[in-house]
Protein backbone atom coordinates (compact mmCIF):
# COMPACT_ATOMS: atom_id res chain seq x y z
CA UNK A 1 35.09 -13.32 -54.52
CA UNK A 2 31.42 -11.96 -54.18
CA UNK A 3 32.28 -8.42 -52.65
CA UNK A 4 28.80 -8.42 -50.99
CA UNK A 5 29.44 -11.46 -49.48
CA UNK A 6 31.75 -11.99 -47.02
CA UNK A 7 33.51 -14.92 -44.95
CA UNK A 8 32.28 -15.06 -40.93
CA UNK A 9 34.36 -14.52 -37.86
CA UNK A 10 36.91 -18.02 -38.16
CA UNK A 11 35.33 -20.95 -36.61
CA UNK A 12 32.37 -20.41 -38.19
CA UNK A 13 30.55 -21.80 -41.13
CA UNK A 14 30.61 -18.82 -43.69
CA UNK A 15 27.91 -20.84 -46.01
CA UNK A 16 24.66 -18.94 -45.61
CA UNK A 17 21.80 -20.49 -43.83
CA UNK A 18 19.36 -22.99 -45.77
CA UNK A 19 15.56 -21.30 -45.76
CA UNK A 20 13.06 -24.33 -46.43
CA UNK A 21 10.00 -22.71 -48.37
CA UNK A 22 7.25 -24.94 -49.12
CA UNK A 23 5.23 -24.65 -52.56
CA UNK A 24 3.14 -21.86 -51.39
CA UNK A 25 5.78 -19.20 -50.03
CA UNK A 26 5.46 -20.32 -46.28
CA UNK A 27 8.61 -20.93 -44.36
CA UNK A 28 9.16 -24.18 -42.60
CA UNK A 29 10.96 -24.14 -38.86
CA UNK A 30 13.37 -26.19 -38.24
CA UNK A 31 12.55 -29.41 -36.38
CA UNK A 32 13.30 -29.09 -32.93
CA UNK A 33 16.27 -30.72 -30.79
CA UNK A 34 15.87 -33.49 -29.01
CA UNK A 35 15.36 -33.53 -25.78
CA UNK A 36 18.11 -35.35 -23.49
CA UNK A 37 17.50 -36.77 -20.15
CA UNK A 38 20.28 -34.13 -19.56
CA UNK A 39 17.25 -31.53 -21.02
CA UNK A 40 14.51 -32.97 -18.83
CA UNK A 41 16.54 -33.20 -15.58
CA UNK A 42 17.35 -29.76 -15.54
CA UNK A 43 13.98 -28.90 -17.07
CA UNK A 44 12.29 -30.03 -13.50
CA UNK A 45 15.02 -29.08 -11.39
CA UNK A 46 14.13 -25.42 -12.77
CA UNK A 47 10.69 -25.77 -11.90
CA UNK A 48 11.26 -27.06 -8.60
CA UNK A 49 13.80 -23.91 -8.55
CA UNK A 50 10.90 -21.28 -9.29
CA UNK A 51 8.48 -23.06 -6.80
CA UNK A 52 11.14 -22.94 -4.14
CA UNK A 53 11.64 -18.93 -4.95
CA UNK A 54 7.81 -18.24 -5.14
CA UNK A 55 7.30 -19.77 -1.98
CA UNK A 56 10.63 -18.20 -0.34
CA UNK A 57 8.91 -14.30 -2.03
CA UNK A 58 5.55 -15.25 -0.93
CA UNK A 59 7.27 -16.11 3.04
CA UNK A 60 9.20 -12.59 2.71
CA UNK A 61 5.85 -10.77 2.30
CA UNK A 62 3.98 -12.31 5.07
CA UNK A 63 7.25 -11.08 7.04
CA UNK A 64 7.05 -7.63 6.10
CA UNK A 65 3.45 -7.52 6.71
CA UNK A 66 3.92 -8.94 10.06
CA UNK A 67 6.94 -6.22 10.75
CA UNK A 68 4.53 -3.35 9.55
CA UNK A 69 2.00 -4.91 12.21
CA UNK A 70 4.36 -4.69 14.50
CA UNK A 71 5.51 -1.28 13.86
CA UNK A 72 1.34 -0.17 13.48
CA UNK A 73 0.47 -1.78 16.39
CA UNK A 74 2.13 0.03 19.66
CA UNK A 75 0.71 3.18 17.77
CA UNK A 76 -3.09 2.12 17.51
CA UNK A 77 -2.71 1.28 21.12
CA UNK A 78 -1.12 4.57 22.28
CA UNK A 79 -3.75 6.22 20.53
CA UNK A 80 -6.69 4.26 21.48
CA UNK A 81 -5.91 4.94 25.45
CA UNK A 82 -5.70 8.38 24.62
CA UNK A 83 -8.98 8.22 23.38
CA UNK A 84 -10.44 5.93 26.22
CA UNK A 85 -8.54 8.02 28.86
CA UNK A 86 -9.98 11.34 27.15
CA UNK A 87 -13.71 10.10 26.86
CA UNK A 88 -13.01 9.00 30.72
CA UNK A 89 -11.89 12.10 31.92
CA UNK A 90 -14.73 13.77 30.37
CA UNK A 91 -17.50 11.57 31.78
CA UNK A 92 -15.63 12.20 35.55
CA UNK A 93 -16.14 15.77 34.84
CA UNK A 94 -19.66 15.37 33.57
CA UNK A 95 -20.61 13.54 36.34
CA UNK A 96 -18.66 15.87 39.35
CA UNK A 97 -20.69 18.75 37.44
CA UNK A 98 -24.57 16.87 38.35
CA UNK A 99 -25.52 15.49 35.02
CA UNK A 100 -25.84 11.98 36.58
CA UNK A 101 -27.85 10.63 33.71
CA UNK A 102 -26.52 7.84 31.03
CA UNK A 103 -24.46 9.56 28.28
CA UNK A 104 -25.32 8.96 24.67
CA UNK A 105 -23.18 9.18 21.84
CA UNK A 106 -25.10 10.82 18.86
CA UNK A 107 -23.48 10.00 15.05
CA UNK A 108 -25.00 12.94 12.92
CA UNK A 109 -25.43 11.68 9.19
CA UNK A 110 -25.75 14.55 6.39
């Protein structure tokens, strides 16, 4: 016995595998199984499979963005009375004080 060679694991086929060269060095694959109905069945069944996950991920996120809208919305409220109630109480004051005229908000651009 070969010392460099040795038997596989039992069950298996200790014969090494055939390499199919052509004239010109390249190696030739294998022909490919054939495809069973078995093969194509679950072929489309896995493709219906990663549609129905896409669609469940893409329903998740529209979820969480609608939870984070949630969460951001009480807060852009709350803060945009504060505003309106601060501008308000301003303009009272302005007014009690004799500057009766229209008030105009200036936006200074540098």
């Amino acid at each position: 016995m070969d010392p460099f060679r040795r038997p596989g694991p039992p069950g298996r086929d200790p014969s090494p595998p055939v390499l199919d060269m052509t004239a010109d060095g390249q190696f030739r694959d294998p022909p490919p199984p054939r495809r069973t109905w078995l093969d194509r069945a679950l072929g489309r069944v896995g493709g219906l499979a990663l549609l129905v996950t896409l669609a469940g991920g893409g329903l998740v996120l529209v979820a969480l963005a609608l939870v984070f809208v949630g969460l951001l919305l009480p807060v852009v409220l709350g803060a945009g009375l504060i505003a309106f109630v601060s501008f308000w109480w301003r303009l009272r004051r302005l007014r009690r004080a004799g500057g009766a005229g229209p008030v105009r908000f200036v936006v200074i651009r540098r």
